[in-house]
C-alpha atoms as a PDB file:
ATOM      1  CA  UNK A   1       0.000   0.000   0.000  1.00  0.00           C
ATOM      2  CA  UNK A   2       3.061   2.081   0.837  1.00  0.00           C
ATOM      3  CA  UNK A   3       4.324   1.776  -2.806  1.00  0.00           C
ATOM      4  CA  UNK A   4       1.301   2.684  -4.247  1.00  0.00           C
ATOM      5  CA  UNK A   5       1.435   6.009  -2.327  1.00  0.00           C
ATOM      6  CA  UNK A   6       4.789   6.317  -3.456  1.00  0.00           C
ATOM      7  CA  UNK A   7       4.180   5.881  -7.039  1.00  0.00           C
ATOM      8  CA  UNK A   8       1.286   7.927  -7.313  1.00  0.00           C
ATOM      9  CA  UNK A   9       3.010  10.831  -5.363  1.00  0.00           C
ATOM     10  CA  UNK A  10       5.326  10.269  -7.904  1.00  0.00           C
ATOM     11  CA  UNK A  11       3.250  10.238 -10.870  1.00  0.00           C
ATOM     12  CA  UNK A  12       1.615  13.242  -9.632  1.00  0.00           C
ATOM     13  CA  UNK A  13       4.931  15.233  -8.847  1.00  0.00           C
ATOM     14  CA  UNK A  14       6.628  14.511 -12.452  1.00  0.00           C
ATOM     15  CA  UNK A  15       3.097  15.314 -13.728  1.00  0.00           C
ATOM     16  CA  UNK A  16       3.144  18.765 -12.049  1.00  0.00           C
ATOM     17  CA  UNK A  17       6.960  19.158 -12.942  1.00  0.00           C
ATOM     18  CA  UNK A  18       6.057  18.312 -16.428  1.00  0.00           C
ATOM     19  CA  UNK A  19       3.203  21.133 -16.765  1.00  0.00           C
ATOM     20  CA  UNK A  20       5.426  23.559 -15.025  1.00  0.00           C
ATOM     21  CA  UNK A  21       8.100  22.859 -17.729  1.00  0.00           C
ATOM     22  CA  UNK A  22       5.703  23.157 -20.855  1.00  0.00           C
ATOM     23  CA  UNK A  23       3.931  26.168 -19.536  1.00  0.00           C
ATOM     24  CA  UNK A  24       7.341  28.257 -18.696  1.00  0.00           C
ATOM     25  CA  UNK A  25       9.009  26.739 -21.787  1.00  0.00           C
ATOM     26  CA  UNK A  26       5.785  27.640 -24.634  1.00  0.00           C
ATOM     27  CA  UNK A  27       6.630  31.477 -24.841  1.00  0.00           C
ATOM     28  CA  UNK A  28      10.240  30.385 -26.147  1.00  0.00           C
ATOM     29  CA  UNK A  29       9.015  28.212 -28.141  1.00  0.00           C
ATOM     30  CA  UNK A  30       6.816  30.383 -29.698  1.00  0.00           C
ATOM     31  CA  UNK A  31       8.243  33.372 -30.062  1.00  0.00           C
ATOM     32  CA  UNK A  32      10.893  31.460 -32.092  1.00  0.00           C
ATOM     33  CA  UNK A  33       8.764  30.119 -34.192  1.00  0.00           C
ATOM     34  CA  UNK A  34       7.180  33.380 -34.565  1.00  0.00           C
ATOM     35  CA  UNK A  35      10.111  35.297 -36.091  1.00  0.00           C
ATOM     36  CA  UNK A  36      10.436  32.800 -38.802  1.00  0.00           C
ATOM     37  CA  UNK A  37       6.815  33.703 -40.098  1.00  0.00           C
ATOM     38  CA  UNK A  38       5.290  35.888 -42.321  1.00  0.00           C
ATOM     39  CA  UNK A  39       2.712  37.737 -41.445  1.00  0.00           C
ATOM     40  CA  UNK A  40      -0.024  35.877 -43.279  1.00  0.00           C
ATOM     41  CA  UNK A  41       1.225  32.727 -41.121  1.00  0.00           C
ATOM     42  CA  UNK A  42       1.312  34.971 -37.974  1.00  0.00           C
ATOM     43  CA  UNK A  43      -2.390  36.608 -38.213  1.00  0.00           C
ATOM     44  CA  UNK A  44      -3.893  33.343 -39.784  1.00  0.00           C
ATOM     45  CA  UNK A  45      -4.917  30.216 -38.939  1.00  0.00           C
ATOM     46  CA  UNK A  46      -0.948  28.961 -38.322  1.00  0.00           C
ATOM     47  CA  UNK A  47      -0.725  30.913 -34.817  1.00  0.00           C
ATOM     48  CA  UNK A  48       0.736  28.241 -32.765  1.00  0.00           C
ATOM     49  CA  UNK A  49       2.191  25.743 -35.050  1.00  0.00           C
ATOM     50  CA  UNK A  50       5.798  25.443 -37.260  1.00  0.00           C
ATOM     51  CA  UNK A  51       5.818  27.966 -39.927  1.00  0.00           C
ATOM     52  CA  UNK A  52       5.474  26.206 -43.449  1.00  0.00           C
ATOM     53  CA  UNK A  53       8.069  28.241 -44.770  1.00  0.00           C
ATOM     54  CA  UNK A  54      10.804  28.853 -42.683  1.00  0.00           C
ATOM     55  CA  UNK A  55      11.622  32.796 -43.203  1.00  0.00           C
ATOM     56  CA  UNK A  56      15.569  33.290 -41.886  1.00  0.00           C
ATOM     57  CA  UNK A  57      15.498  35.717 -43.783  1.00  0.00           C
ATOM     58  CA  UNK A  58      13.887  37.825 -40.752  1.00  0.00           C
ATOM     59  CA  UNK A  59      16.460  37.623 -38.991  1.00  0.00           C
ATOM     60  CA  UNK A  60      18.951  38.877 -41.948  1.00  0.00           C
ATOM     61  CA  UNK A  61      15.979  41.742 -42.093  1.00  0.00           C
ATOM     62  CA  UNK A  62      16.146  42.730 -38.444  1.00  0.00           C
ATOM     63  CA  UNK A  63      20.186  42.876 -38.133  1.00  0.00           C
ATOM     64  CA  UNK A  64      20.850  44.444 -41.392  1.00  0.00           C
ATOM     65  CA  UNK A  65      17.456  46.806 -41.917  1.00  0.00           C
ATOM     66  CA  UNK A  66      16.827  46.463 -38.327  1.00  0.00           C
ATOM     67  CA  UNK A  67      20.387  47.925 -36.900  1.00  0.00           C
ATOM     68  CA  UNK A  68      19.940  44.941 -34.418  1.00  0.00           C
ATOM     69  CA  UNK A  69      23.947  44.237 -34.103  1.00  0.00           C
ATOM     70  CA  UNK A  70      24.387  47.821 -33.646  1.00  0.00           C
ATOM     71  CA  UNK A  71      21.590  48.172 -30.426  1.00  0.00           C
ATOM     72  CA  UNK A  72      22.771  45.249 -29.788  1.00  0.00           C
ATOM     73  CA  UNK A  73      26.129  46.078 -29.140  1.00  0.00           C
ATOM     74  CA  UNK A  74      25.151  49.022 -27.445  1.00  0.00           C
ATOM     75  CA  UNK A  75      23.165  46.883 -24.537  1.00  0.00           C
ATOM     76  CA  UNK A  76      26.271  44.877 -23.923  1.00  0.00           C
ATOM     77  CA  UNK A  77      28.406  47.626 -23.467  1.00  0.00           C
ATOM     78  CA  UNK A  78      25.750  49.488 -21.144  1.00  0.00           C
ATOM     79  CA  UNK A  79      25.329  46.097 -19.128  1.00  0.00           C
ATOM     80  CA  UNK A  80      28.820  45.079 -18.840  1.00  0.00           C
ATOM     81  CA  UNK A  81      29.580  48.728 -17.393  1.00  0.00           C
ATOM     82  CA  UNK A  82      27.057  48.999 -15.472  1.00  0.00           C
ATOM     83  CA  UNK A  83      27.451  45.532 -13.628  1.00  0.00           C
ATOM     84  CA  UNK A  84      31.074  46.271 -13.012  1.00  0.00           C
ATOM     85  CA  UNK A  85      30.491  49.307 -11.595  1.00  0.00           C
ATOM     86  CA  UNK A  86      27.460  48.360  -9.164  1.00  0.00           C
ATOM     87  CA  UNK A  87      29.381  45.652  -7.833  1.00  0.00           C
ATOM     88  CA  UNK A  88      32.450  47.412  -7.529  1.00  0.00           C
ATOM     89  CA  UNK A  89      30.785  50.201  -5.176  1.00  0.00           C
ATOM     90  CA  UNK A  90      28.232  47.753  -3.938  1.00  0.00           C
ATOM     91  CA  UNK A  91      30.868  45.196  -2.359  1.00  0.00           C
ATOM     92  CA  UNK A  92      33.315  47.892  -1.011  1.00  0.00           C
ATOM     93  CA  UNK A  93      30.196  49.959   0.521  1.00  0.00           C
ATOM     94  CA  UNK A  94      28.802  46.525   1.876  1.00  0.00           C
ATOM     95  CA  UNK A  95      32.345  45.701   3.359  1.00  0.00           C
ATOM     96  CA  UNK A  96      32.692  48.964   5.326  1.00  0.00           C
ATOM     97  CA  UNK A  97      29.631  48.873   6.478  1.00  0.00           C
ATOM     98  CA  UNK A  98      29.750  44.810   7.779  1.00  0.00           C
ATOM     99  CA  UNK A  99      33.359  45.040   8.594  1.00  0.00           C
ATOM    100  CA  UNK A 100      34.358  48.140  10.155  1.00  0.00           C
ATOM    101  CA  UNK A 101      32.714  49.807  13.264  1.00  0.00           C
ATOM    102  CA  UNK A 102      31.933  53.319  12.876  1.00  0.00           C
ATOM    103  CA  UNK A 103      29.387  56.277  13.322  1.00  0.00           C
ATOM    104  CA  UNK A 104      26.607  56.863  11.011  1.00  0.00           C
ATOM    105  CA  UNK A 105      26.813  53.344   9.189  1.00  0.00           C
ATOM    106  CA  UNK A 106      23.205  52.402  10.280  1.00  0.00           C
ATOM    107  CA  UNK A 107      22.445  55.884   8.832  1.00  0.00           C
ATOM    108  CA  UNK A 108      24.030  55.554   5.833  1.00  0.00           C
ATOM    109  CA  UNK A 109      22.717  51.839   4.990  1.00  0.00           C
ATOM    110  CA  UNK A 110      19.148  52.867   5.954  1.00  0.00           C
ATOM    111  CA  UNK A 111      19.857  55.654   3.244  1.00  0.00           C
ATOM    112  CA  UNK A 112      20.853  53.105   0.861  1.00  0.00           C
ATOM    113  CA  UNK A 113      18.107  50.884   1.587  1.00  0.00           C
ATOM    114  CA  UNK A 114      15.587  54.162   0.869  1.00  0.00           C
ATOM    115  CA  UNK A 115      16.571  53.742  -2.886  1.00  0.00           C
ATOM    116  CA  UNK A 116      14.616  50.624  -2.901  1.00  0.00           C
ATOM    117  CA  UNK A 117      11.383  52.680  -2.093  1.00  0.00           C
ATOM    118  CA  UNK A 118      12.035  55.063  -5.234  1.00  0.00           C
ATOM    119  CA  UNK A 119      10.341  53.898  -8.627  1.00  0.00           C
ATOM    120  CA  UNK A 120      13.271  54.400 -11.130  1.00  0.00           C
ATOM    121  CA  UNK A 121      10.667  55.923 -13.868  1.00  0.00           C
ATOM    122  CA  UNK A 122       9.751  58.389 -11.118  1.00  0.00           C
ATOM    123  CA  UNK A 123      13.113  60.176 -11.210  1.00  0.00           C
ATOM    124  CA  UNK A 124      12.809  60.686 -14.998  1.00  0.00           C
ATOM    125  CA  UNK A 125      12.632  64.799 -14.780  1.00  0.00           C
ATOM    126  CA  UNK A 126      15.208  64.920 -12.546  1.00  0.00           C
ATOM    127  CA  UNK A 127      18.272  62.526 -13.727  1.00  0.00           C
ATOM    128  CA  UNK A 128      17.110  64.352 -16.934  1.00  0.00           C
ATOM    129  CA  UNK A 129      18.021  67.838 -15.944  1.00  0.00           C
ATOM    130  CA  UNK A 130      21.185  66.325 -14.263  1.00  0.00           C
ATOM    131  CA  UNK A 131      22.188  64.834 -16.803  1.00  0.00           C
ATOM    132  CA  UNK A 132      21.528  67.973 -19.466  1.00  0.00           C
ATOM    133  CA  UNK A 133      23.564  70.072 -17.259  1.00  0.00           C
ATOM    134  CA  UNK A 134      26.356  67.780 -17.236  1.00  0.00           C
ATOM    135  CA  UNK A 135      26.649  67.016 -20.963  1.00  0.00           C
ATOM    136  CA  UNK A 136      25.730  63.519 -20.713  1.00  0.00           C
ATOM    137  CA  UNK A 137      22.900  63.438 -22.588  1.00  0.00           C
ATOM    138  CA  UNK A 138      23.203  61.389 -25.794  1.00  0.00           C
ATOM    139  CA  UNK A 139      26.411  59.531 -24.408  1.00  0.00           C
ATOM    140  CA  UNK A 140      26.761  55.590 -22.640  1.00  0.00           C
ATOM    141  CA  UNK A 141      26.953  57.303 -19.345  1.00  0.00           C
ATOM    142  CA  UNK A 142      23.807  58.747 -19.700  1.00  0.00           C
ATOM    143  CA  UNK A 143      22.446  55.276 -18.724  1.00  0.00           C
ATOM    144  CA  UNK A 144      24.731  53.574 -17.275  1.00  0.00           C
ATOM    145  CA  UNK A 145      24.906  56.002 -14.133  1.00  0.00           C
ATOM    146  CA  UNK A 146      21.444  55.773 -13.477  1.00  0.00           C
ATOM    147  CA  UNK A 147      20.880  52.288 -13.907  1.00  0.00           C
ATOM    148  CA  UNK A 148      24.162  51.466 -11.884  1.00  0.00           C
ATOM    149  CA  UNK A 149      22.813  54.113  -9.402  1.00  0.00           C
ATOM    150  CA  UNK A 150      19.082  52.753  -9.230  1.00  0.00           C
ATOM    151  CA  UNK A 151      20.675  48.976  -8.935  1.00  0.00           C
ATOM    152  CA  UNK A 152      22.989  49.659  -5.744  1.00  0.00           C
ATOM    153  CA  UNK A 153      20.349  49.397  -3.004  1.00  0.00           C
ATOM    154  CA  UNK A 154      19.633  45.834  -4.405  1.00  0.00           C
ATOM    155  CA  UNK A 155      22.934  45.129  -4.571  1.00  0.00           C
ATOM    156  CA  UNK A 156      24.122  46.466  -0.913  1.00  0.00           C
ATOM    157  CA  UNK A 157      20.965  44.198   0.607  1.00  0.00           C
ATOM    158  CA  UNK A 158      22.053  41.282  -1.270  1.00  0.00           C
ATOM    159  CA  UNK A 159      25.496  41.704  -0.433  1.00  0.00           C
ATOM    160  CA  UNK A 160      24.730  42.604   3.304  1.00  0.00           C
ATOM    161  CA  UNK A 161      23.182  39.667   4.303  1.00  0.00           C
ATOM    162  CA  UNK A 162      26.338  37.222   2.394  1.00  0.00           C
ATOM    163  CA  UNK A 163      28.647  39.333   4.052  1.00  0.00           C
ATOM    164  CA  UNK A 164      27.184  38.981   7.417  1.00  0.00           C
ATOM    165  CA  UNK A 165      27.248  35.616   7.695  1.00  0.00           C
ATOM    166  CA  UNK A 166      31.421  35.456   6.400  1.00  0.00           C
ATOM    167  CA  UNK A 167      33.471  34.789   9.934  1.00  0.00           C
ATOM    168  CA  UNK A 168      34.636  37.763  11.349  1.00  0.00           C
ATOM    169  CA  UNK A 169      37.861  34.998  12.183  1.00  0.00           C
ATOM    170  CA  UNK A 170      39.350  35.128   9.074  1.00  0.00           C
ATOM    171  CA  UNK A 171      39.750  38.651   9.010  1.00  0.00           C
ATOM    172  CA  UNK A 172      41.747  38.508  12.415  1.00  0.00           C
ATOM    173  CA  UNK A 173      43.672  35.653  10.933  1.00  0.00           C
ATOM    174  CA  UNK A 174      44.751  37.541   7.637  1.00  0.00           C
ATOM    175  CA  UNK A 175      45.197  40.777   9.434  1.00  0.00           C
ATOM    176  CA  UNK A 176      47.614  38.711  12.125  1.00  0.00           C
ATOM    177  CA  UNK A 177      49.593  37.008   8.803  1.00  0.00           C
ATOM    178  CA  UNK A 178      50.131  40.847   7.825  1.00  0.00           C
ATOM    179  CA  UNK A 179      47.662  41.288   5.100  1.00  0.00           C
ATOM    180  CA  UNK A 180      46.677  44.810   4.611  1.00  0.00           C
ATOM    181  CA  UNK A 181      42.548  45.559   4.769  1.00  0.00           C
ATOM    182  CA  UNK A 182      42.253  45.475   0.871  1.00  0.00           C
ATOM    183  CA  UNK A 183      44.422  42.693   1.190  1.00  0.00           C
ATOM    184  CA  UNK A 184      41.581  40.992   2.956  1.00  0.00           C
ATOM    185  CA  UNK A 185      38.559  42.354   0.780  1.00  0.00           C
ATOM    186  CA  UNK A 186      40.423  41.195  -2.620  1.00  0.00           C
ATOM    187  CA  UNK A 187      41.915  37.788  -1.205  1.00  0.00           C
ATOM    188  CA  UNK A 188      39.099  36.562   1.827  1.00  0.00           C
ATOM    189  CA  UNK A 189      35.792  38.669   1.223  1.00  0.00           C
ATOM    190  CA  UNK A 190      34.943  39.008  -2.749  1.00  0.00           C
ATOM    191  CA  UNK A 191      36.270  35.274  -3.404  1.00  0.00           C
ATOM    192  CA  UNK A 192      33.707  34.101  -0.781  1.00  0.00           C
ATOM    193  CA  UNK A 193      30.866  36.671  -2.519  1.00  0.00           C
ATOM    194  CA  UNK A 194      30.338  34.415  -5.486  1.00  0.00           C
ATOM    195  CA  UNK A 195      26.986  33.657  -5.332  1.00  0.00           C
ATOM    196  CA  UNK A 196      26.396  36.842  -4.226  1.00  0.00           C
ATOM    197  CA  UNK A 197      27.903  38.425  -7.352  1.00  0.00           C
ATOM    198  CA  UNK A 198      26.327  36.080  -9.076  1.00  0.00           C
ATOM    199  CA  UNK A 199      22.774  37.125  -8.054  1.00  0.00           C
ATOM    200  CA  UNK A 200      23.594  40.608  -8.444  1.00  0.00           C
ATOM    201  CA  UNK A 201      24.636  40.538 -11.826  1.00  0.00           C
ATOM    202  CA  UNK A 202      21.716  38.706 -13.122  1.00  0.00           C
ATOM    203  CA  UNK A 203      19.558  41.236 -11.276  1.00  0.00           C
ATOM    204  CA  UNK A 204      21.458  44.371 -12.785  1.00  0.00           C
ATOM    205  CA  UNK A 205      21.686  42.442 -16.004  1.00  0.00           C
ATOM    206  CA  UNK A 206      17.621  42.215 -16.550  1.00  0.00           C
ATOM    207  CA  UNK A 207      17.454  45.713 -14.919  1.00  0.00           C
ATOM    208  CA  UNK A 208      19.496  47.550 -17.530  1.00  0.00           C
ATOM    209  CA  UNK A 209      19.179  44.918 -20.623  1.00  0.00           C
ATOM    210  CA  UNK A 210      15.280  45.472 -20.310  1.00  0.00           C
ATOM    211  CA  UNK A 211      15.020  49.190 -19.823  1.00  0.00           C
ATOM    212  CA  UNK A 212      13.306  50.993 -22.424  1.00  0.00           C
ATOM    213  CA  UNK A 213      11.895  55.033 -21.030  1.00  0.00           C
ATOM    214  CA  UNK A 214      15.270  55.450 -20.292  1.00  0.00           C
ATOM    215  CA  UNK A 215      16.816  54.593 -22.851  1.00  0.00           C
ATOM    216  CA  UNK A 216      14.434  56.247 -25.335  1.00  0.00           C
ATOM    217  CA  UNK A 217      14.625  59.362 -23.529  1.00  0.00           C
ATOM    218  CA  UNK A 218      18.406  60.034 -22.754  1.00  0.00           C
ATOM    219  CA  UNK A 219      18.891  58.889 -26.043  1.00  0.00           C
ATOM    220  CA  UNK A 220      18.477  60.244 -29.439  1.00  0.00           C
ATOM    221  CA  UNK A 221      20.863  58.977 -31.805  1.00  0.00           C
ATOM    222  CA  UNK A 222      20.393  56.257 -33.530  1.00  0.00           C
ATOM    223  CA  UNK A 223      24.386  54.925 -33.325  1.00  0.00           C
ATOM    224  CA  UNK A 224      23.879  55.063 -29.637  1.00  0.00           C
ATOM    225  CA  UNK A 225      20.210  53.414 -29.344  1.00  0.00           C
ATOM    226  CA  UNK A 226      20.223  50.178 -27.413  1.00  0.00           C
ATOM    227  CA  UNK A 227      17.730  47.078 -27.988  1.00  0.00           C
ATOM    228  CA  UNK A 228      14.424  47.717 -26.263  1.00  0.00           C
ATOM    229  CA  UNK A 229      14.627  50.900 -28.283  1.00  0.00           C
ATOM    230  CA  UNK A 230      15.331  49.369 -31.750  1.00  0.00           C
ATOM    231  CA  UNK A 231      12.971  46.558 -31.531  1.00  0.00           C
ATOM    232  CA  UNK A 232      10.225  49.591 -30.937  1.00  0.00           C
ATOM    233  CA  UNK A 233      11.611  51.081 -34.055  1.00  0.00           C
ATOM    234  CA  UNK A 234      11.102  48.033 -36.242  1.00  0.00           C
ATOM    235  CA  UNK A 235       7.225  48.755 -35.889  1.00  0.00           C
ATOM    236  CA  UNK A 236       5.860  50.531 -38.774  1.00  0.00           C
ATOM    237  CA  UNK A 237       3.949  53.894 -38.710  1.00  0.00           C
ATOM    238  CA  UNK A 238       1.277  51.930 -41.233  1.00  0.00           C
ATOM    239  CA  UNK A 239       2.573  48.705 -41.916  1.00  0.00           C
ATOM    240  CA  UNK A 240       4.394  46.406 -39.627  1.00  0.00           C
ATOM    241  CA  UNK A 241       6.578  43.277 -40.591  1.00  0.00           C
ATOM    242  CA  UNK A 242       6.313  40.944 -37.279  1.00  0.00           C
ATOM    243  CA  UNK A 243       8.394  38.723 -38.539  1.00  0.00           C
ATOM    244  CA  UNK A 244      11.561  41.084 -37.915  1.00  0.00           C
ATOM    245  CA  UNK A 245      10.173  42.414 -35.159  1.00  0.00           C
ATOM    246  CA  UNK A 246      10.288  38.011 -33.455  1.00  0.00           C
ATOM    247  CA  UNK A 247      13.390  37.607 -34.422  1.00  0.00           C
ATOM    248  CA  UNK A 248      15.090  40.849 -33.072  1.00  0.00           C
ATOM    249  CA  UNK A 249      13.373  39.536 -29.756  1.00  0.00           C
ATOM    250  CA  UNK A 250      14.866  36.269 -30.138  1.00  0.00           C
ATOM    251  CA  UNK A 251      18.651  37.920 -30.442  1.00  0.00           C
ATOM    252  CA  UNK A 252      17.258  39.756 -27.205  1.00  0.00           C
ATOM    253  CA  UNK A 253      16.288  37.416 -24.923  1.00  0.00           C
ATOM    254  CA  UNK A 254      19.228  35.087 -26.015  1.00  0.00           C
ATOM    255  CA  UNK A 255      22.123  36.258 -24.069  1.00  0.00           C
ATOM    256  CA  UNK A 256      19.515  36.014 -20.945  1.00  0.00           C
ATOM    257  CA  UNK A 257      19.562  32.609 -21.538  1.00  0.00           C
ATOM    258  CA  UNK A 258      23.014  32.256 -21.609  1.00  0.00           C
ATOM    259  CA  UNK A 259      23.917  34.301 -18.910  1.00  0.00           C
ATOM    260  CA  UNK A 260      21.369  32.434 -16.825  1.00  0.00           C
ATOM    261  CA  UNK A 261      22.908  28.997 -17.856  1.00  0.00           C
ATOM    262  CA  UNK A 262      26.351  30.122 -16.938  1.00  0.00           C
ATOM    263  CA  UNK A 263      25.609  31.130 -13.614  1.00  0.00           C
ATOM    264  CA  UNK A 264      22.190  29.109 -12.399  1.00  0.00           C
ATOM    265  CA  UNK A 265      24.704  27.010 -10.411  1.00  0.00           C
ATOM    266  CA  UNK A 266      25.925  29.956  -8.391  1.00  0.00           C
ATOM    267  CA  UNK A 267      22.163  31.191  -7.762  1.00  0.00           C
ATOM    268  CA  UNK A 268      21.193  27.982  -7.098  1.00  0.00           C
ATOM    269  CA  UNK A 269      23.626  28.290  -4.141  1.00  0.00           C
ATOM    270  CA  UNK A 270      22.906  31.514  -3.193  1.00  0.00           C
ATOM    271  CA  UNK A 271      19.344  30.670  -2.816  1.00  0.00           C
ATOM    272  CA  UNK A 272      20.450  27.940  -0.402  1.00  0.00           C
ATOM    273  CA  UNK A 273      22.472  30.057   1.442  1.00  0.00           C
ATOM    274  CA  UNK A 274      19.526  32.361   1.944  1.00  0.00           C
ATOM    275  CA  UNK A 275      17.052  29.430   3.112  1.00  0.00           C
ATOM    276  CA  UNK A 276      20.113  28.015   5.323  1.00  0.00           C
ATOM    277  CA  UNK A 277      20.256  32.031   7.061  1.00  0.00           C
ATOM    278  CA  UNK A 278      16.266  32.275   7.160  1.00  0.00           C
END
């Protein structure tokens, strides 16, 4: 009687596990197959299924018409700055406020932690008007400061609550073998951060990668444009080809993908880590 149980638990639970796989793993599916349709296929009966005629050329369309590998190129090198910098300032700000004992740090982390309260869209008049009076306008940093900036309090609370729970012992231990306090942050702290980094990065990643009022604001010219902002473009004032317009989301979401597959097993653990502290 047992076994029975057991199997039909079973049963149940791959059951469950298989529904939960189809369901988050249709919208891939068909968005893929939707940039390799025409539009007949796309607003006709052929909605869901393979596309009778398999259009790559869409995706020639969208990076050569499109501009794709130019926006493109232009959300990489907004990302990768921005994630450098937020968890450059986010782990030395976490480990002078975990680490060292001084006044005002509660202040100053419950300042931090007030960023979290701010909608970034509700700053837009604002960074705007900073950023017009500093020249920036029209230029990477014109994002990349305010996403880095809007993506710190995240950071500093995720980083926090790792760095807490690192042994204040092996800072003695380094310190008495005559290593020097960034001695100790470069060589014990940020090699222990890993899944912490890891968690971060995806988090700034989507953050910035995704952005679009931004990025269609600050920015104006076209050489400078990143993706949310050219797949918008690819829609027609009249017309519309959606077939393009699939397969510059496909180019999109792809390094997501990859990204996440390179470092699920480091927020895998950091998940852990955070169930293990709660």
């Amino acid at each position: 009687m047992n076994n029975n149980t057991s199997k039909a638990k079973k049963v149940i639970m791959y059951t469950g596990l298989i529904l939960w796989l189809v369901v988050n793993l249709f919208p891939v599916y068909w968005m893929f197959t939707f940039s390799l349709k025409s539009n007949e296929e796309i607003f006709g009966s052929n909605v869901v299924g393979l596309p009778h005629h398999w259009l790559w050329s869409n995706y020639t369309s969208a990076l050569s018409t499109g501009k794709m590998g130019l926006y493109f190129m232009n959300s990489a090198i907004v990302a990768v700055a921005t994630i450098l910098i937020t968890l450059a300032v986010a782990l030395m700000a976490t480990f002078a406020l975990t680490r060292f004992i001084w006044k005002q740090r509660k202040t100053l982390n419950k300042f931090f932690m007030l960023g979290l309260t701010i909608p970034i869209h509700a700053s837009i008049v604002p960074v705007y008007v900073t950023l017009s009076r500093l020249n920036l306008l029209n230029t990477y940093w014109a994002l990349i400061i305010p996403y880095s900036a809007f993506s710190l309090s995240m950071a500093i609370l995720v980083c926090t609550g790792f760095m807490n729970e690192i042994p204040r012992e092996l800072d003695e231990s380094a310190c008495i073998d005559g290593c020097s306090v960034w001695g100790i942050f470069f060589r014990i702290i940020v090699p222990l951060m890993k899944p912490a980094v890891a968690t971060v990065g995806i988090y700034t990643f989507l953050q910035c990668w995704n952005e679009l009022m931004f990025a269609n604001i600050f920015i104006s010219k076209t050489a400078l444009k990143t993706l949310p902002v050219g797949v918008q473009a690819l829609s027609g004032q009249y017309t519309t080809e959606w077939g393009p317009i699939g397969a510059a989301l496909v180019l999109a979401t792809f390094p997501t993908l990859l990204m996440y597959m390179f470092l699920s097993k480091k927020i895998q653990e950091s998940f852990m880590a955070g169930a293990i502290k709660g």
